[in-house]
Protein backbone atom coordinates (compact mmCIF):
# COMPACT_ATOMS: atom_id res chain seq x y z
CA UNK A 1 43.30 -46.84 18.22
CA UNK A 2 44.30 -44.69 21.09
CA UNK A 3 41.83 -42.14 21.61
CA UNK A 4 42.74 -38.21 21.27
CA UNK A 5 40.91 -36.48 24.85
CA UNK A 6 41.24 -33.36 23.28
CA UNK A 7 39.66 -33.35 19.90
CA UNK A 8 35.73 -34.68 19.54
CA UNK A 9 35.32 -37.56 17.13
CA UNK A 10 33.31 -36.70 14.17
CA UNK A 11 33.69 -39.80 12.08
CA UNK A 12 33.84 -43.19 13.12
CA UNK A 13 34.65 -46.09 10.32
CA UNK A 14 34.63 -49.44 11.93
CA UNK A 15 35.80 -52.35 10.11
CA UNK A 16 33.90 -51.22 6.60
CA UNK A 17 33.80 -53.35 3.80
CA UNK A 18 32.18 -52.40 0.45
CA UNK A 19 32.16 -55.46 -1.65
CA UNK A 20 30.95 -56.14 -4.95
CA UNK A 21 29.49 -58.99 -6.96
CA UNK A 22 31.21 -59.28 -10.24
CA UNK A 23 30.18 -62.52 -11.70
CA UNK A 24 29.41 -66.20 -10.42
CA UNK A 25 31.47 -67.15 -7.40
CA UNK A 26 33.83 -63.55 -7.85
CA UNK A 27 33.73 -61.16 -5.02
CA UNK A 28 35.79 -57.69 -5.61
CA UNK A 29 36.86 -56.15 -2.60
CA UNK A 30 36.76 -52.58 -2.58
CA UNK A 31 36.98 -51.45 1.24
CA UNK A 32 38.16 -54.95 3.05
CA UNK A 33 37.92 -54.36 6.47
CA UNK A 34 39.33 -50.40 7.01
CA UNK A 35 39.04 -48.33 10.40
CA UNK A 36 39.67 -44.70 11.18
CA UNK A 37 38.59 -41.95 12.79
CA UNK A 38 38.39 -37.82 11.61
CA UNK A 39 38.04 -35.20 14.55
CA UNK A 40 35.92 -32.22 14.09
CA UNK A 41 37.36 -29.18 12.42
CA UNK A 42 40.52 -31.59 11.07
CA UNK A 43 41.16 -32.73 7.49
CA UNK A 44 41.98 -36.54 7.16
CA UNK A 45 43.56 -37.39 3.57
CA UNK A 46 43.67 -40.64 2.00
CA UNK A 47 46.08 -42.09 -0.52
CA UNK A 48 46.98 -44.55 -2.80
CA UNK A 49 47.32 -45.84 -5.80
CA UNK A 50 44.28 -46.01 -8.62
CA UNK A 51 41.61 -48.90 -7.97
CA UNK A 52 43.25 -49.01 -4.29
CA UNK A 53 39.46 -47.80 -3.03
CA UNK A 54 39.77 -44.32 -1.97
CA UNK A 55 36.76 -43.20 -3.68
CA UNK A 56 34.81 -45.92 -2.71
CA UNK A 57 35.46 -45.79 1.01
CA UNK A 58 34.62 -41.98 0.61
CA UNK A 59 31.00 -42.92 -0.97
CA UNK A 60 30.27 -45.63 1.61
CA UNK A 61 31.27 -43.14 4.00
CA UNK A 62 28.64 -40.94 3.01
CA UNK A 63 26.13 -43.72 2.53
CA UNK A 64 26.33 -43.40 -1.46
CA UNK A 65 27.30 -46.90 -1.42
CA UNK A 66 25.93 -49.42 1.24
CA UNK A 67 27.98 -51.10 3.54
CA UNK A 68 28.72 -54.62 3.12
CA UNK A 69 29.38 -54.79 7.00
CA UNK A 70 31.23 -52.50 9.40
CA UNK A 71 29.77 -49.19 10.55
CA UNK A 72 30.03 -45.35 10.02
CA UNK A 73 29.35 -43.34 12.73
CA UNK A 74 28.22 -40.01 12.53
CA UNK A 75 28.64 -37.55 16.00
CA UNK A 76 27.96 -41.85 17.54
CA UNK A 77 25.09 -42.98 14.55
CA UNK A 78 25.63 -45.46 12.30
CA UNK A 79 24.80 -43.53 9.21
CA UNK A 80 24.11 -46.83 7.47
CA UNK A 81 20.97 -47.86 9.96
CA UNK A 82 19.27 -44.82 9.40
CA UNK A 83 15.57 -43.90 8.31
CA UNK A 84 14.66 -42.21 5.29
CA UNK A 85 13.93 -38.94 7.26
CA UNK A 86 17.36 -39.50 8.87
CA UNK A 87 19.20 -40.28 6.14
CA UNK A 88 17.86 -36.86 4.77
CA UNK A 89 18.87 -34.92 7.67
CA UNK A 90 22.11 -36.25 7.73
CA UNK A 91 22.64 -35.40 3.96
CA UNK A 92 22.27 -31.90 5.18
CA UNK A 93 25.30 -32.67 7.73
CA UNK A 94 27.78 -34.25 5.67
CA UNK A 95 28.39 -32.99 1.22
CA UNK A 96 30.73 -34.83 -0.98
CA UNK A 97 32.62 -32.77 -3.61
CA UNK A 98 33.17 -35.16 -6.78
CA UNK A 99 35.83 -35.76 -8.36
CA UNK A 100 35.13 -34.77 -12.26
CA UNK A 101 32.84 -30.99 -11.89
CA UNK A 102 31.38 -31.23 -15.16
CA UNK A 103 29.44 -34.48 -15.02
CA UNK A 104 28.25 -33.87 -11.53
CA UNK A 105 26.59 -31.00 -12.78
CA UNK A 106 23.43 -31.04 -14.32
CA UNK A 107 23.79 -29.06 -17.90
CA UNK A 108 20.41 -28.55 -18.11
CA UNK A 109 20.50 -26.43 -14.93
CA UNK A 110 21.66 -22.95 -14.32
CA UNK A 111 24.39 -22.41 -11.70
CA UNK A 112 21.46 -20.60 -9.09
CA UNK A 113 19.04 -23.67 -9.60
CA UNK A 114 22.58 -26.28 -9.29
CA UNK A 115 23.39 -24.58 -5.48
CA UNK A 116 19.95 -23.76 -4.78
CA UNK A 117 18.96 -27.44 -5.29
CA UNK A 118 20.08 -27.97 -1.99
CA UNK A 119 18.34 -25.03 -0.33
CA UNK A 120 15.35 -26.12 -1.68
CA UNK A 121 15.86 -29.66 -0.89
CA UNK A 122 15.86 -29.29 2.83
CA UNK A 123 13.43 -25.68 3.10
CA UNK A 124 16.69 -23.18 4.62
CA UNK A 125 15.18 -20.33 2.93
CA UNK A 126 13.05 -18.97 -0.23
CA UNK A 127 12.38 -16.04 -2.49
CA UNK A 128 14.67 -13.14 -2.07
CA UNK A 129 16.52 -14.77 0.72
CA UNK A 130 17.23 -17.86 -1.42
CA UNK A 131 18.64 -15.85 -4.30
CA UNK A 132 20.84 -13.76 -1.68
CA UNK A 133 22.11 -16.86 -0.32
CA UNK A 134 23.47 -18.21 -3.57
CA UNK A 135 25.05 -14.92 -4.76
CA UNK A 136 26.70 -14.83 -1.27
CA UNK A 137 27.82 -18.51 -2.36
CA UNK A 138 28.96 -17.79 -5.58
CA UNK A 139 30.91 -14.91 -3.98
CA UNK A 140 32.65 -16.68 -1.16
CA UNK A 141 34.11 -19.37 -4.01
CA UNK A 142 35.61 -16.87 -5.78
CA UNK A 143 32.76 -15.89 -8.47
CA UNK A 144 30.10 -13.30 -8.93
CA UNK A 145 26.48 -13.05 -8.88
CA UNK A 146 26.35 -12.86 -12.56
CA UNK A 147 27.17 -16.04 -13.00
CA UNK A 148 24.04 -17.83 -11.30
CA UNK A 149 22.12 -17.24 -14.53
CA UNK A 150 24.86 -19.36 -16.79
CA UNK A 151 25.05 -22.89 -17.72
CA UNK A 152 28.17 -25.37 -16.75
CA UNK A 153 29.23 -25.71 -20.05
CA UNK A 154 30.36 -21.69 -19.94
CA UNK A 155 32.70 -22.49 -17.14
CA UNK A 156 36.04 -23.52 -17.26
CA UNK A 157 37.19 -26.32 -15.24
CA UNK A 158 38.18 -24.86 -11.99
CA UNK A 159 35.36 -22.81 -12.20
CA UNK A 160 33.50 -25.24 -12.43
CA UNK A 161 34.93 -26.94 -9.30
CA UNK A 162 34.53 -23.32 -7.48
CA UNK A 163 30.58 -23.63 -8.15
CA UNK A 164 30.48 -27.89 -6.92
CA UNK A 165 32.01 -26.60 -3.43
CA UNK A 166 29.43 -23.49 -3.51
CA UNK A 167 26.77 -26.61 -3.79
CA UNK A 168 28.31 -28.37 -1.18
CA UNK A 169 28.30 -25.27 0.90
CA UNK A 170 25.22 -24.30 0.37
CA UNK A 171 23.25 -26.14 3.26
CA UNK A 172 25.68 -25.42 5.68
CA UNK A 173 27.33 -29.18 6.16
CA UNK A 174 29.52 -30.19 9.05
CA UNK A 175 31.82 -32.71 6.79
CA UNK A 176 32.77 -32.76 3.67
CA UNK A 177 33.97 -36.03 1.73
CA UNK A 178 36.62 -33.88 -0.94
CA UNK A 179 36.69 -36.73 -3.27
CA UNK A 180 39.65 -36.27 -5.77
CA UNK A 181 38.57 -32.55 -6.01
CA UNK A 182 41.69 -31.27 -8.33
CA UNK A 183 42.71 -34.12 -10.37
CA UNK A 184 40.82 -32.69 -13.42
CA UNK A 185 42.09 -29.72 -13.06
CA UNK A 186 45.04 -27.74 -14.43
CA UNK A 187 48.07 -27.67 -11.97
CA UNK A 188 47.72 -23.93 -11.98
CA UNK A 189 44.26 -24.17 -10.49
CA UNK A 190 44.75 -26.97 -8.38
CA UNK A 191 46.67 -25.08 -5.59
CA UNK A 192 43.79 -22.14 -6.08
CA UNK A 193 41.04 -25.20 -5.22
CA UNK A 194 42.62 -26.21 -1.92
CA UNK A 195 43.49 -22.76 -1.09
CA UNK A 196 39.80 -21.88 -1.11
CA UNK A 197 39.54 -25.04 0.66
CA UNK A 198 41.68 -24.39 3.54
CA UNK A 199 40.40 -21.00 3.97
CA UNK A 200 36.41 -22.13 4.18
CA UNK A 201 37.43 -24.74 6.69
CA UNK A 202 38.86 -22.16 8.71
CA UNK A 203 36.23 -19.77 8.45
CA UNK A 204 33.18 -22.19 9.06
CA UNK A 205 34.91 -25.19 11.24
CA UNK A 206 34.71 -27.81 8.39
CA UNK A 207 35.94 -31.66 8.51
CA UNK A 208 36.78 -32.69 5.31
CA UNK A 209 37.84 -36.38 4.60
CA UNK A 210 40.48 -35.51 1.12
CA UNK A 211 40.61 -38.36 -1.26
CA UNK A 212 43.62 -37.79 -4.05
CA UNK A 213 46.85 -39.60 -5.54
CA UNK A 214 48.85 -36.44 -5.04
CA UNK A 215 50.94 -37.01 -2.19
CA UNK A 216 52.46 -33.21 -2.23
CA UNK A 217 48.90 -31.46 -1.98
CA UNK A 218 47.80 -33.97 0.50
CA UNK A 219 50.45 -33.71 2.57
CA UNK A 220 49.69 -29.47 2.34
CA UNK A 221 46.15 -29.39 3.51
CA UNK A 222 45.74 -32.77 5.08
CA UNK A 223 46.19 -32.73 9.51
CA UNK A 224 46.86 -36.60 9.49
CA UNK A 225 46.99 -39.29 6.25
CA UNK A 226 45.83 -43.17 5.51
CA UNK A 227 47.81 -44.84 2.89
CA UNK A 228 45.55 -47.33 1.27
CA UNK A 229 46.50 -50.27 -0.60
CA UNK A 230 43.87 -52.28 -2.47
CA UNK A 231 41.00 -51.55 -0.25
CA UNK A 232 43.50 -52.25 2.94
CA UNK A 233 45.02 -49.48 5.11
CA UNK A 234 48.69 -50.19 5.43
CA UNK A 235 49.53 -46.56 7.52
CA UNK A 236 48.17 -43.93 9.21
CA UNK A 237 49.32 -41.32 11.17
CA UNK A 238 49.54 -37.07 11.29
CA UNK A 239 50.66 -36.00 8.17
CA UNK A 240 54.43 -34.58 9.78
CA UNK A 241 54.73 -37.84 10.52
CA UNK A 242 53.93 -39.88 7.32
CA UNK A 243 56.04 -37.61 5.35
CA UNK A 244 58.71 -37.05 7.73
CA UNK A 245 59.74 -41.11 8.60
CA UNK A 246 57.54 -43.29 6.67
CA UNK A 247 57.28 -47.14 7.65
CA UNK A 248 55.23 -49.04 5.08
CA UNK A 249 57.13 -50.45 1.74
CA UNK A 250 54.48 -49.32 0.30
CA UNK A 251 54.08 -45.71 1.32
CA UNK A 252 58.06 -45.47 1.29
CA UNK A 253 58.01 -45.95 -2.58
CA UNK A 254 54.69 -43.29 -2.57
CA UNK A 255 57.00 -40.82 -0.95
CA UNK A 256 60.26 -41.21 -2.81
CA UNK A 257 58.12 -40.60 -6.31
CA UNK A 258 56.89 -37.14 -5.22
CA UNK A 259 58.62 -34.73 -7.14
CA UNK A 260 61.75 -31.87 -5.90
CA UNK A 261 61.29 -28.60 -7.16
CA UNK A 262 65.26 -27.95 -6.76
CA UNK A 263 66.41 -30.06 -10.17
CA UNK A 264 69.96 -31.01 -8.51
CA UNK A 265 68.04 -32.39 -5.56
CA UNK A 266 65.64 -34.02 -7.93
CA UNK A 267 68.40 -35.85 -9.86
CA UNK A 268 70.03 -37.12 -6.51
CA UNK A 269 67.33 -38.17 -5.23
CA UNK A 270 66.71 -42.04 -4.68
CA UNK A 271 63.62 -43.58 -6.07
CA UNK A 272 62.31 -46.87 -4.36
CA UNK A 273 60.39 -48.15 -7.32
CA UNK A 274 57.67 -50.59 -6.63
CA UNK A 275 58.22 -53.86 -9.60
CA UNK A 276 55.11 -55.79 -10.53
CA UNK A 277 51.33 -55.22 -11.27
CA UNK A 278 48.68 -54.81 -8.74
CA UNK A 279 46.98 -57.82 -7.95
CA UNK A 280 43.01 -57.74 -8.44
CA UNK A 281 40.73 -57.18 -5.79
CA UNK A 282 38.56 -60.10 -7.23
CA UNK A 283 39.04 -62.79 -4.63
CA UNK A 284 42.03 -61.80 -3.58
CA UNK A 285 45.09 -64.57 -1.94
CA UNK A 286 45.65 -64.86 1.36
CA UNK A 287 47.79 -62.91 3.59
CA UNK A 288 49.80 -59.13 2.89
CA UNK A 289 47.99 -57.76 -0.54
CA UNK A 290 51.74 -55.82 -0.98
CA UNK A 291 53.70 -59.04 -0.33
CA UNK A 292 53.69 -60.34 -4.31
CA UNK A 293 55.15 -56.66 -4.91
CA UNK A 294 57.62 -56.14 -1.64
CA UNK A 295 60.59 -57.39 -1.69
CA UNK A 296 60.99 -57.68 2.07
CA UNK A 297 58.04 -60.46 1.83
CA UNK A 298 58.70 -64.34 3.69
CA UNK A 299 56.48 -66.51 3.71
CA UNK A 300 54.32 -65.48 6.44
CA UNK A 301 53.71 -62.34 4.77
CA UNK A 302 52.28 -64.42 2.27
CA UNK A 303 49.84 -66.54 4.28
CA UNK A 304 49.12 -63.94 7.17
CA UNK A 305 47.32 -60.67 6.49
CA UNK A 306 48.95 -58.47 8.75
CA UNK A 307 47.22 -56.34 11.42
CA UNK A 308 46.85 -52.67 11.79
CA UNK A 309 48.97 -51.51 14.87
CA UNK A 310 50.12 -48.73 16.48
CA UNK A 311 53.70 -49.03 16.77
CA UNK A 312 55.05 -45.94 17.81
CA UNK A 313 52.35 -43.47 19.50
CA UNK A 314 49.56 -42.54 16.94
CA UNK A 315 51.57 -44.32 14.00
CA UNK A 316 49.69 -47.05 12.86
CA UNK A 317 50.85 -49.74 10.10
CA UNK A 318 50.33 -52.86 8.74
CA UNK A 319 53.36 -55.21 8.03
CA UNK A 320 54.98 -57.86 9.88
CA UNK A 321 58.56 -56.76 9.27
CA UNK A 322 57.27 -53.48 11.15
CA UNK A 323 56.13 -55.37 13.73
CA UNK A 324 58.86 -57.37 14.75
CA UNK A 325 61.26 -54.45 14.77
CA UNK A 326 59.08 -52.77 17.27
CA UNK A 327 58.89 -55.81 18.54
CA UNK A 328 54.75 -55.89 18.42
């Protein structure tokens, strides 16, 4: 991919597959063969459908998961051939925020001991410093020191989201891996979430990597987008891009489903639907994964995987019709 001189490259992902055993002689591809890269300070959001392998590319991304092959480089490490003792240090680099805030919290921990954990964990600071630092937390998500002395279950669900990112926070990480951080959450408190989000990046120079299915908050908070299609990545450019001209079949029918707040503009609107049922991952055919769904498909499409190229400058996609139009 054509390197950007003026941005420093935070995140590597080369060719990373996470594959899992699933039975005798069945092999489910999660991440088949994806590559990217997130510059510091910018906010990378991937997309798809569910089961397409968004969360699962975030985990192996943060070494949750191993890697079946490919590397992750962190700041030019593979984060994946790392020690113990470098493994831990790079846990204090790089947080994920999950996806569901009330079972990633421990109920049988207060919300000072939940945020703390991490404090502890890696010896930033103790005592009255310690508890100073995780009021300051609470405060800069949008709670109060009071709090730290309650247990999850007396939270609702956004604030229980406010107190995973004040974990996340707490050791001071480079990147965050925001892994479907508002789906759970009421619509009313989903904007509030990636408010706070935006603002903390700003303030402290974040990277996050933004894993979700809604294509209107991506496209709000996200600098560029991947469009992932059963573990594949089938686009990926800047966001004004994506959501401006769109190449994929596939991410064309993501973007005409995203809703109009102006109802006569809603109504007029035309919807590319997308007809058939997503093929499993479980040793999947050869050639495009979209092609049994795509109506543009020949029979190359169905015997050739296509590659991931960059057909106009920094817009990358993955289809052969693509291709021969740009004449690639």
């Amino acid at each position: 991919m054509a390197e950007n001189k003026e941005k420093q490259v935070l995140i590597e992902v080369k060719n990373l597959k996470k594959y899992f055993k699933v039975g005798k002689n069945k092999t489910l591809k999660a991440v088949d063969d994806v590559s990217f890269k997130i510059y510091k300070g910018e906010t990378l959001g991937i997309v798809g459908e569910s089961g397409c392998g968004k969360t699962t590319c975030g985990k192996t991304v943060m070494g949750l998961y191993p890697a079946t092959s490919g590397q992750v480089l962190f700041n030019g490490v593979d984060i994946h051939s790392l020690s113990k003792s470098e493994k831990k240090d790079f846990t204090k680099k790089a947080q994920i925020i999950f996806q569901d805030p009330y079972s990633s919290l421990n109920p049988r921990m207060t919300v000072g001991d939940i945020i703390g954990e991490g404090i502890d964990i890696h010896h930033i600071c103790k005592g009255e410093e310690r508890e100073k630092r995780i009021f300051e937390l609470l405060q800069i998500v949008g709670l109060n020191k009071e709090h730290a002395s309650r247990f999850p279950h007396e939270f609702s669900g956004g604030q229980r989201q406010r107190i995973g990112i004040a974990r996340a926070l707490a050791i001071e990480p480079e990147f965050i891996v925001c892994d479907e951080p508002i789906s759970a959450l009421d619509v009313s408190i989903q904007a509030q979430v990636v408010n706070l989000l935006i603002e903390l990046q700003k303030k402290k120079g974040l990277t996050y990597m933004f894993i979700a299915h809604d294509l209107s908050m991506v496209k709000h908070i996200s600098d560029r987008v991947s469009v992932m299609y059963l573990g594949s990545m089938v686009e990926y450019t800047t966001s004004n891009e994506l959501y401006k001209e769109p190449l994929h079949p596939y991410t064309k029918a993501l973007m005409s489903s995203i809703p109009i707040p102006d109802p006569d503009e809603e109504a007029e609107k035309k919807r590319i639907p997308i007809e058939g049922e997503i093929p499993s991952p479980i040793n999947p055919k050869p050639g495009c994964k979209f092609a049994s769904r795509c109506k543009y498909a020949t029979d190359r499409c169905r015997s050739e995987q296509p590659q991931l190229l960059e057909v106009i400058p920094d817009h990358y996609v993955a289809c052969h019709k693509i291709a021969s139009e740009y004449n690639l």
